[in-house]
C-alpha atoms as a PDB file:
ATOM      1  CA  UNK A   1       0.000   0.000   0.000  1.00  0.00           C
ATOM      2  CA  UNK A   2       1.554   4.078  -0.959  1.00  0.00           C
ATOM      3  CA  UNK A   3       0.970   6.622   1.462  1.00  0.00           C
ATOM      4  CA  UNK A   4       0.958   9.981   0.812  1.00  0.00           C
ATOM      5  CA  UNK A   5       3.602  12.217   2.607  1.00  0.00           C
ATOM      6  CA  UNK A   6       0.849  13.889   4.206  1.00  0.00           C
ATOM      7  CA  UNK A   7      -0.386  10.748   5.523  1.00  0.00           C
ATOM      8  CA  UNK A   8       2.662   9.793   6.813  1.00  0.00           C
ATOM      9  CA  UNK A   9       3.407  13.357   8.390  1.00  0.00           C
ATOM     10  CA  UNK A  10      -0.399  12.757  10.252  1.00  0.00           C
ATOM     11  CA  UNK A  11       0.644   9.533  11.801  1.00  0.00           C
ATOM     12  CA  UNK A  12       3.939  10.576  13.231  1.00  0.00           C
ATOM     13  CA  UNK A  13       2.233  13.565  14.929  1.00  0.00           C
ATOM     14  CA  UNK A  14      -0.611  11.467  16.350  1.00  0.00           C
ATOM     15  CA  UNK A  15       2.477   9.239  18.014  1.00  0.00           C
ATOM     16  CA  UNK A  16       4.313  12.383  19.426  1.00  0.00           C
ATOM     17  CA  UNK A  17       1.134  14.148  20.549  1.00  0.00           C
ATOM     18  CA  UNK A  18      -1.388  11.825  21.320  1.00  0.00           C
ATOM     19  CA  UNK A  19      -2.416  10.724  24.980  1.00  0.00           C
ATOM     20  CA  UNK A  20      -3.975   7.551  26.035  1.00  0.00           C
ATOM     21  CA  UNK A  21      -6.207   7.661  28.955  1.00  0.00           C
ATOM     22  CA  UNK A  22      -5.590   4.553  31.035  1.00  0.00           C
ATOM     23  CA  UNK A  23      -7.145   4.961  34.227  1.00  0.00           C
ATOM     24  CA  UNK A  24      -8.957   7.959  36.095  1.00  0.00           C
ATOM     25  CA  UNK A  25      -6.829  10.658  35.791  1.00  0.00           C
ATOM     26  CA  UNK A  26      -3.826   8.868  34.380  1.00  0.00           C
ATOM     27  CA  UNK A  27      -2.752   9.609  30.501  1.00  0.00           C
ATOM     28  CA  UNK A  28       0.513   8.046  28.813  1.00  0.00           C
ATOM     29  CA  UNK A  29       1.850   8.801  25.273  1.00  0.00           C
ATOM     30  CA  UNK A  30       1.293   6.114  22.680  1.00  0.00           C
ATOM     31  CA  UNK A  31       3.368   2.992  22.315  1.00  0.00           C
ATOM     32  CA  UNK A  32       4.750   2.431  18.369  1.00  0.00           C
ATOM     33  CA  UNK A  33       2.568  -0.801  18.925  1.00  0.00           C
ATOM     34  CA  UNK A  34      -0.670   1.241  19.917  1.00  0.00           C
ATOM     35  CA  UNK A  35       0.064   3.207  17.173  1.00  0.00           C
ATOM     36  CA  UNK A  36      -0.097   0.806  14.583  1.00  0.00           C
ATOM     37  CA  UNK A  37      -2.519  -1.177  15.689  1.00  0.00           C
ATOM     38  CA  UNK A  38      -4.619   2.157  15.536  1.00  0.00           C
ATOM     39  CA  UNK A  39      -3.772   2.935  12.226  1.00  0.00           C
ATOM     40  CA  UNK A  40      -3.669  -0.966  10.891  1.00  0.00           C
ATOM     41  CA  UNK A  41      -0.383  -0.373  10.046  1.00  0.00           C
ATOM     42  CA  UNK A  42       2.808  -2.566  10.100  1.00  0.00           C
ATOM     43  CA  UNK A  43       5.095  -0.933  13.380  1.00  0.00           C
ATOM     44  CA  UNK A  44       8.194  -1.386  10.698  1.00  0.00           C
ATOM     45  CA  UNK A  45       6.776   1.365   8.955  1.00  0.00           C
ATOM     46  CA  UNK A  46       6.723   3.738  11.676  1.00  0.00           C
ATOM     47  CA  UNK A  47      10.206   3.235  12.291  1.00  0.00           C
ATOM     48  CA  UNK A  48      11.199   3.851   9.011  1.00  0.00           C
ATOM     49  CA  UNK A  49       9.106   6.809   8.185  1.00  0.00           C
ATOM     50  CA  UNK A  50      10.411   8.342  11.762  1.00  0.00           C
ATOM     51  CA  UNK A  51      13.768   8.089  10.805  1.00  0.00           C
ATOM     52  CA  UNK A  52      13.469   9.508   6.788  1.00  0.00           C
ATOM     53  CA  UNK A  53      11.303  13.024   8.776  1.00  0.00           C
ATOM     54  CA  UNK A  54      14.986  13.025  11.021  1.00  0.00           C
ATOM     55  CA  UNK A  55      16.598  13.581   7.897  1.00  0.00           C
ATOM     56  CA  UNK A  56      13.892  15.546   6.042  1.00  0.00           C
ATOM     57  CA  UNK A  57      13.060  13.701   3.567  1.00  0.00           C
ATOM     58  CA  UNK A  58       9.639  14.749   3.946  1.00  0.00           C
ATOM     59  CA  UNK A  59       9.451  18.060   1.420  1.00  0.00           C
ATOM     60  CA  UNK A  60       7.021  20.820   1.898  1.00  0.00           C
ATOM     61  CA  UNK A  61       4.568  21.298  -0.581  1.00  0.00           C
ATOM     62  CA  UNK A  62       5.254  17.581  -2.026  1.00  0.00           C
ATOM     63  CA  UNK A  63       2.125  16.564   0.223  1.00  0.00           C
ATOM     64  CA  UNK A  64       0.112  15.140  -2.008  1.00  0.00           C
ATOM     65  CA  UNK A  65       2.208  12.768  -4.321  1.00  0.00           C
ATOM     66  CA  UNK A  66       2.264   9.206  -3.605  1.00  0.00           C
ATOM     67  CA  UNK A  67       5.293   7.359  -2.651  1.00  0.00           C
ATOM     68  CA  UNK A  68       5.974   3.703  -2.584  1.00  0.00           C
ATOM     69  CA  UNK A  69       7.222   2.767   1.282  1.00  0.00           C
ATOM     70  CA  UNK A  70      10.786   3.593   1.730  1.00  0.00           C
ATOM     71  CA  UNK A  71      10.477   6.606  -0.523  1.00  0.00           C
ATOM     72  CA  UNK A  72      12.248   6.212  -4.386  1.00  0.00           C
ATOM     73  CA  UNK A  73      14.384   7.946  -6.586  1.00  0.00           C
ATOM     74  CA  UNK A  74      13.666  10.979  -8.334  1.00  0.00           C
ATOM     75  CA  UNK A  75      11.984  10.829 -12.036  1.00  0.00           C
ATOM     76  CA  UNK A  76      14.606  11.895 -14.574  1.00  0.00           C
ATOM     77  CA  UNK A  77      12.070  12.318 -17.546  1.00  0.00           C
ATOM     78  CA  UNK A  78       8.872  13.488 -15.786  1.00  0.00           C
ATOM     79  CA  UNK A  79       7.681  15.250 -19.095  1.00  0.00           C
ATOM     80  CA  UNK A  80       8.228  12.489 -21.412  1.00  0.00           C
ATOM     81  CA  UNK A  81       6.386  10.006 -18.999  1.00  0.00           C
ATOM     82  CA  UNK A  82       3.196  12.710 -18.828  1.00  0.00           C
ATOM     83  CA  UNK A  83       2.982  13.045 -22.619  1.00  0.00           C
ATOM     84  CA  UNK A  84       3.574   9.171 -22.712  1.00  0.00           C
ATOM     85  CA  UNK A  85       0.694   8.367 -20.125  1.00  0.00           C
ATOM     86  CA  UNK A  86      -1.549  11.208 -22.516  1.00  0.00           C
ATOM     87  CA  UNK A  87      -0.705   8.782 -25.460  1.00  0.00           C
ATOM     88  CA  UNK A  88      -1.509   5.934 -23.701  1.00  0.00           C
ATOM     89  CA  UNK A  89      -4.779   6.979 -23.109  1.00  0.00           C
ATOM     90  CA  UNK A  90      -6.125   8.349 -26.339  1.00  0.00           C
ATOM     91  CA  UNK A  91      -4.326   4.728 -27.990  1.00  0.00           C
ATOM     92  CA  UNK A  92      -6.513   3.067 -25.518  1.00  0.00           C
ATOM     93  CA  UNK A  93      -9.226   5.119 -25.631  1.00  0.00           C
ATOM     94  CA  UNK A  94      -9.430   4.285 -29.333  1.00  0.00           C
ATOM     95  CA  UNK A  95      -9.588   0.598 -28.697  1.00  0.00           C
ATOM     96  CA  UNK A  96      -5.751  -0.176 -29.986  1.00  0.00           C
ATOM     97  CA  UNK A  97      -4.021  -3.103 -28.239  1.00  0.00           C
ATOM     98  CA  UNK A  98      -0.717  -1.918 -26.260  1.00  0.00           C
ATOM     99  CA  UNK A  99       2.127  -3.669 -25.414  1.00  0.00           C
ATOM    100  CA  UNK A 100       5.210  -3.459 -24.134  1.00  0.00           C
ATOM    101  CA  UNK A 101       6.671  -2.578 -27.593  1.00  0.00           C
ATOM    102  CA  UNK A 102       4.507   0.011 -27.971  1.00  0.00           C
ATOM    103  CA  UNK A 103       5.487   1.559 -24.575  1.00  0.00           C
ATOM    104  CA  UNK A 104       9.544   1.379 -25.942  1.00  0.00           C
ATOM    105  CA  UNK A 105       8.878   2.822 -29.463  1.00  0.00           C
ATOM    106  CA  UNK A 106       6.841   5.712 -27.980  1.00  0.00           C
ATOM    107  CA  UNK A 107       9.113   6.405 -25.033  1.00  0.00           C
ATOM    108  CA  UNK A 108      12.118   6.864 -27.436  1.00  0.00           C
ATOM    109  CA  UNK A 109      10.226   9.281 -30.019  1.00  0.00           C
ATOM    110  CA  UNK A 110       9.214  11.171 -26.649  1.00  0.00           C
ATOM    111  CA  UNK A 111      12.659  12.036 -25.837  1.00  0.00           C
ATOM    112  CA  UNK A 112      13.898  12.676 -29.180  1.00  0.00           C
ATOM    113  CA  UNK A 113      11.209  15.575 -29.752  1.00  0.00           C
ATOM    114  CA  UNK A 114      10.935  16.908 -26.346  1.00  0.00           C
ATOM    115  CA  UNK A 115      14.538  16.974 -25.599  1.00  0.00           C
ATOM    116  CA  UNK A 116      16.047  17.945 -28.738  1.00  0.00           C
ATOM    117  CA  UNK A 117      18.803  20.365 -28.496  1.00  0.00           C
ATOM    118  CA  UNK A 118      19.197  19.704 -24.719  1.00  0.00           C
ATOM    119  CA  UNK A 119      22.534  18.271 -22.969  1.00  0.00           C
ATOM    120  CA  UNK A 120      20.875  14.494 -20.858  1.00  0.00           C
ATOM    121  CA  UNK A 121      22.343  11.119 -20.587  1.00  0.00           C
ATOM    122  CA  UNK A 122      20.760   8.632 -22.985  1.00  0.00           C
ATOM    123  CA  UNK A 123      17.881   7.380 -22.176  1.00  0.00           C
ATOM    124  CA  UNK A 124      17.439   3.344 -21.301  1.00  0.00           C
ATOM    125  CA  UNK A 125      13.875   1.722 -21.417  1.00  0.00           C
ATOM    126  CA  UNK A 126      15.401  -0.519 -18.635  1.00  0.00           C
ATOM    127  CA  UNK A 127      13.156  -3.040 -16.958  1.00  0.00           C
ATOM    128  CA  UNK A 128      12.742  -1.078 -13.770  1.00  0.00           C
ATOM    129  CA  UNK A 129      12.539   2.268 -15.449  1.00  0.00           C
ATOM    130  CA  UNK A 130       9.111   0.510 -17.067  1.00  0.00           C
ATOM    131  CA  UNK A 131       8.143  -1.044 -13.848  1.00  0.00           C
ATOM    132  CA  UNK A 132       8.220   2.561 -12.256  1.00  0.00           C
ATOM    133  CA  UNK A 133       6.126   3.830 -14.749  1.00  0.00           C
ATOM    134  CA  UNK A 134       3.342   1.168 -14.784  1.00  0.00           C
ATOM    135  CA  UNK A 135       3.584   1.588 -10.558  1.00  0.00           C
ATOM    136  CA  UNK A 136       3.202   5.336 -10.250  1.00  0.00           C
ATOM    137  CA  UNK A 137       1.005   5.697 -13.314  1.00  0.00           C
ATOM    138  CA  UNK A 138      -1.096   2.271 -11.825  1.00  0.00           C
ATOM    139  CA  UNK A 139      -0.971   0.745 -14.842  1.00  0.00           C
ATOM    140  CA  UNK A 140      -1.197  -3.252 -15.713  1.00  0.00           C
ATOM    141  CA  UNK A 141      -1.358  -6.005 -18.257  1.00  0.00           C
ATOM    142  CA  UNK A 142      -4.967  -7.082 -18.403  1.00  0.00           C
ATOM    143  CA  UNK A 143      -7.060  -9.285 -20.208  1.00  0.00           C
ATOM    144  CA  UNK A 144      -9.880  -8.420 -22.540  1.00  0.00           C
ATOM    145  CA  UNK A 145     -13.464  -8.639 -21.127  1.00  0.00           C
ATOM    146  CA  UNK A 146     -15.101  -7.833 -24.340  1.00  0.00           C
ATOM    147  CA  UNK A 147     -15.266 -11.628 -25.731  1.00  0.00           C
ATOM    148  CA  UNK A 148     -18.331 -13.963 -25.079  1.00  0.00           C
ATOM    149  CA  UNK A 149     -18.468 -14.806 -20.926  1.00  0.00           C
ATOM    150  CA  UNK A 150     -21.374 -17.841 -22.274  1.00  0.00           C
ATOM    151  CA  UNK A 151     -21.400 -20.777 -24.316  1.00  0.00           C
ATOM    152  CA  UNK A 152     -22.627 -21.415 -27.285  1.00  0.00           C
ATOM    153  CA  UNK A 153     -26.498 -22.315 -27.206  1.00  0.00           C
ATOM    154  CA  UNK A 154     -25.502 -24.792 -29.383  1.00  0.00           C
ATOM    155  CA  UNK A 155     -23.072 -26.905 -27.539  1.00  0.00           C
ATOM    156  CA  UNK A 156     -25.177 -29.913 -26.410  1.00  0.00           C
ATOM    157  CA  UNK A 157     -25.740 -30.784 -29.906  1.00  0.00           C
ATOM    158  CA  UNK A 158     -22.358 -30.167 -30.760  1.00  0.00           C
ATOM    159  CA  UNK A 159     -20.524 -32.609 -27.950  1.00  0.00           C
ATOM    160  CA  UNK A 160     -23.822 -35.424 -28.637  1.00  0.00           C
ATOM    161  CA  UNK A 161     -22.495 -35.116 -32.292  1.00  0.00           C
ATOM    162  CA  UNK A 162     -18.822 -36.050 -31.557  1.00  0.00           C
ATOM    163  CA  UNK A 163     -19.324 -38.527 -29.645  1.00  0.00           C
ATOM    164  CA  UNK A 164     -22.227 -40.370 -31.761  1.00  0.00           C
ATOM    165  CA  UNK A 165     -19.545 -40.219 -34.404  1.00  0.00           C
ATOM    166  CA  UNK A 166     -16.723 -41.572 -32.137  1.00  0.00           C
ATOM    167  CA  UNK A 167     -18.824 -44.036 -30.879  1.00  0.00           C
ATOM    168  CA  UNK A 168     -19.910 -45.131 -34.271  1.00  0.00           C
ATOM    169  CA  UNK A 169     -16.031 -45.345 -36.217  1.00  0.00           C
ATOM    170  CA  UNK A 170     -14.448 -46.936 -32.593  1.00  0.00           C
ATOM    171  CA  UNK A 171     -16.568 -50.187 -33.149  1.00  0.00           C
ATOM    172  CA  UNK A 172     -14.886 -53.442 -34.988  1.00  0.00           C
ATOM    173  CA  UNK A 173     -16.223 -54.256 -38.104  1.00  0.00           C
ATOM    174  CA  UNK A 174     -18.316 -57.564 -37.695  1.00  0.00           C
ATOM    175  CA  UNK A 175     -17.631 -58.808 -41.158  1.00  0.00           C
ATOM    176  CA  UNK A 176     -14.196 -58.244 -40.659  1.00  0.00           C
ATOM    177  CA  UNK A 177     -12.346 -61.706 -40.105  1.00  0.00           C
ATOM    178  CA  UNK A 178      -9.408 -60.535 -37.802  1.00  0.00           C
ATOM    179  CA  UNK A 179     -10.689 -59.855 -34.272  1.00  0.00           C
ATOM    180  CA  UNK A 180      -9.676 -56.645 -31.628  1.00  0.00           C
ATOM    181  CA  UNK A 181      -6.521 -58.521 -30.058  1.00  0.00           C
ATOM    182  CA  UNK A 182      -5.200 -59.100 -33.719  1.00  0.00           C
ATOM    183  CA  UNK A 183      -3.012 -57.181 -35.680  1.00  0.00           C
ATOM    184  CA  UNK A 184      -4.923 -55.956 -38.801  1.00  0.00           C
ATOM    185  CA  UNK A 185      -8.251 -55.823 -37.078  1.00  0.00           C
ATOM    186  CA  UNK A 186     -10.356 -52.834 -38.174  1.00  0.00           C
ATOM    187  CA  UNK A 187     -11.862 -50.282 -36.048  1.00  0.00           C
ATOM    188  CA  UNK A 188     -14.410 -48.462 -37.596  1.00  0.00           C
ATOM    189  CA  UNK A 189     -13.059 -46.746 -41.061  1.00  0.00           C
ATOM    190  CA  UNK A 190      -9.247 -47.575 -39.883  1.00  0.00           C
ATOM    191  CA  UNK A 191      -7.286 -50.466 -39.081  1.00  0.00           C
ATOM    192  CA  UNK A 192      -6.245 -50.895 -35.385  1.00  0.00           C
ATOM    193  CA  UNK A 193      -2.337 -50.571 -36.568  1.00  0.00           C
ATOM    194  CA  UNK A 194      -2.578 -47.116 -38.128  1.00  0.00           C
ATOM    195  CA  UNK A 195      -4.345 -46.019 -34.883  1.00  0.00           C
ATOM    196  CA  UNK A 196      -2.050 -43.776 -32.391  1.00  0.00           C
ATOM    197  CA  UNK A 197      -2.907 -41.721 -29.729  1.00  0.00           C
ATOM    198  CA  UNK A 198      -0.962 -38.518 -28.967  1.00  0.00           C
ATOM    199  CA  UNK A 199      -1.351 -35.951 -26.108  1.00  0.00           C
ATOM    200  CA  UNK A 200      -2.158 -32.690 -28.475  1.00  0.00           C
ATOM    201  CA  UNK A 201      -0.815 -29.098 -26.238  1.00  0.00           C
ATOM    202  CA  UNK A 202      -2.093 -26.150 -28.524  1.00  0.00           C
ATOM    203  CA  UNK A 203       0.542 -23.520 -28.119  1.00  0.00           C
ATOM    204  CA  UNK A 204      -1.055 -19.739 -29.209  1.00  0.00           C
ATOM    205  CA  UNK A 205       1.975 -18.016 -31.333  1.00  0.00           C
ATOM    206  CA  UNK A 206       1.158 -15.129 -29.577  1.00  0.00           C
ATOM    207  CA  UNK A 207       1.163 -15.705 -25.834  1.00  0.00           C
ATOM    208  CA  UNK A 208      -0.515 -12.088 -25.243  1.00  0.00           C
ATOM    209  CA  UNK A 209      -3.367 -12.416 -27.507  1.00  0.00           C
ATOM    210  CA  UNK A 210      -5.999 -10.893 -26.128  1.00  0.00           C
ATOM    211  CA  UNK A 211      -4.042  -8.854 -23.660  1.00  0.00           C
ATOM    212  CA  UNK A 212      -3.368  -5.380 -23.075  1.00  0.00           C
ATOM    213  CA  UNK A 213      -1.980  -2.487 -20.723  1.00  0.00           C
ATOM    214  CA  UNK A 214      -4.532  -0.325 -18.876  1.00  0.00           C
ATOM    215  CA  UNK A 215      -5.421   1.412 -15.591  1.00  0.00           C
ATOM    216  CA  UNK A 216      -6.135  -0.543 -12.481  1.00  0.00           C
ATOM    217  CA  UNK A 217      -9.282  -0.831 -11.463  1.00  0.00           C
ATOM    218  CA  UNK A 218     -11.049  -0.951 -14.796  1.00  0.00           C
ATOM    219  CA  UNK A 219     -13.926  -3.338 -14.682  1.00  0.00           C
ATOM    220  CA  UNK A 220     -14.160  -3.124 -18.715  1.00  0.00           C
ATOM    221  CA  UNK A 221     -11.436  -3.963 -21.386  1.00  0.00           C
ATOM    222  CA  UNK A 222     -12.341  -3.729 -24.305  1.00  0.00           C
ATOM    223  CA  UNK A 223     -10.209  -3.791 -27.478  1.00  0.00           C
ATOM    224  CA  UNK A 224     -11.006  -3.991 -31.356  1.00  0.00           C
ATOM    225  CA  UNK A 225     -10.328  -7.051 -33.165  1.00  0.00           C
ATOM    226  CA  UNK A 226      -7.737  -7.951 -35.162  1.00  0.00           C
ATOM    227  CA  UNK A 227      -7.895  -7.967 -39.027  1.00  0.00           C
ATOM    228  CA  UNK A 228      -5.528 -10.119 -39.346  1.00  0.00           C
ATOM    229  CA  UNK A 229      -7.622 -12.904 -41.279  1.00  0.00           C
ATOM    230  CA  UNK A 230      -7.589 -15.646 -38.580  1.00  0.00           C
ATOM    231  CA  UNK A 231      -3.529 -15.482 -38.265  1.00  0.00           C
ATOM    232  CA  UNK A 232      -3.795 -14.329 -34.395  1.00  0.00           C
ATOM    233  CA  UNK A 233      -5.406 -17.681 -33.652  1.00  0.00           C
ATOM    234  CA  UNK A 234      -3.138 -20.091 -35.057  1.00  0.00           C
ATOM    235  CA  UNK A 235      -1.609 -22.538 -33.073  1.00  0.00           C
ATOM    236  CA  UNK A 236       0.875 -24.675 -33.425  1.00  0.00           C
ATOM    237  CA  UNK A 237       1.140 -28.570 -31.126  1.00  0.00           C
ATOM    238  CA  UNK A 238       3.987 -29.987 -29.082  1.00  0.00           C
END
C-alpha cells in the first residue's frame, strides 16, 4: 500500500502528541505498537518513516504525491512520462491493443522531440525504469473482457455429435475376419495398426493475444479485433 507524505506526516504527529487515557486521571503517550494497531499499520513502517522526517526527507509542498514505502528515486524524464501516459490513453481510448513494444517505441520518439537540443544522458527503457512507470502511473497487463463470458447455445448438440460419431467409427467391423486382439483388425473406417494416440498441447503463437496495458481498477477492457484474417489464432502442437 503508498501513502501519501501527508499521511505519513499525520501519523507521526498522532504518536508524538497523542495521549492515552488509562485509568482515572492517568494519561501516557502512545506505544509504536498502539500506534499501529490504531492505524492498521505494520510498526516497521513507523520506524522507518520516523527516521526519513529526522533527515527531512519529507518536502514541503510535495504533500500530495504518492510514494511507494521507503520513498524512491527521483523521475529523470517526468515530461516524457506525462505526454507518454496522454498517449496511452487516447491509444486506448481508441480501442488499440498496447504492449510493451509500444510503450519502448513511444518512449524513445518522446525524448527525441521533447529533448532535442538539450545536454541528458541517454535514455534506457530498462526493466525497472518501465516497472516505475506502470507503478506510479497504476498501470497493468490485463485481459480483454469484451469476448463472449457464455457458451454457445448450441453446444449440447455439438458434444452429442462427436461422440455419436466416435462411438460409431471406434466399433470393430463384424464382417471383418481378424478380431480386436489381432493385428490388422479394423476399427471403424481404420485399421487398429494405423491407430495412435498422442497428447495434443495447442501452443497460441502469440502468448498475449488478447491482452493489453490499462489502468487498475477498470472493470471493462475492451479492445477492437484484429484484421488479421484468422492469423492471431493459429496454433501450433507440441
Amino acid at each position: 500500500q503508498a501513502y501519501t507524505v501527508n499521511s505519513k506526516l499525520r501519523i507521526l504527529l498522532y504518536w508524538k502528541t497523542r495521549s492515552i487515557h488509562y485509568g482515572p486521571s492517568c494519561f501516557h503517550a502512545p506505544t509504536q505498537a498502539e500506534v499501529a494497531a490504531h492505524f492498521r499499520l505494520p510498526a516497521t513502517n513507523l520506524s522507518r518513516w520516523k527516521k526519513e522526517y529526522e533527515v527531512a526527507h519529507y518536502i514541503a509542498g510535495k504533500g500530495t504525491e504518492q510514494r511507494t514505502l521507503g520513498g524512491g528515486r527521483r523521475r529523470k524524464w517526468k515530461e516524457m512520462e506525462k505526454e507518454l501516459y496522454e498517449e496511452f490513453r487516447q491509444w486506448y481510448a481508441m480501442g488499440r491493443p498496447i504492449r510493451r513494444s509500444w510503450f519502448r517505441h513511444i518512449s524513445k520518439e518522446l525524448v527525441q522531440r521533447i529533448y532535442e537540443g538539450e545536454e541528458h544522458e541517454p535514455f534506457c527503457f530498462s526493466n525497472g525504469w518501465f516497472r516505475g512507470l506502470l507503478s506510479w502511473h497504476e498501470v497493468s497487463l490485463r485481459t480483454v473482457t469484451n469476448k463472449a463470458s457464455k457458451l454457445p447455445t448450441d453446444f449440447g448438440d455439438t458434444i452429442l455429435n462427436w461422440m455419436q460419431f466416435n462411438w460409431h467409427n471406434s466399433q470393430p467391423q463384424p464382417a471383418n475376419e481378424n478380431g480386436v486382439g489381432d493385428e490388422f483388425a479394423t476399427i471403424g473406417r481404420y485399421q487398429l495398426s494405423n491407430i495412435c494416440n498422442m497428447d495434443e498441447i495447442p501452443v497460441p503463437y502469440e502468448f498475449i493475444e488478447g491482452r493489453t496495458y490499462n489502468t487498475k481498477g477498470e472493470k471493462t477492457i475492451w479492445m477492437q479485433s484484429s484484421q488479421s484474417c484468422g492469423w492471431n489464432k493459429r496454433q501450433g502442437t507440441i
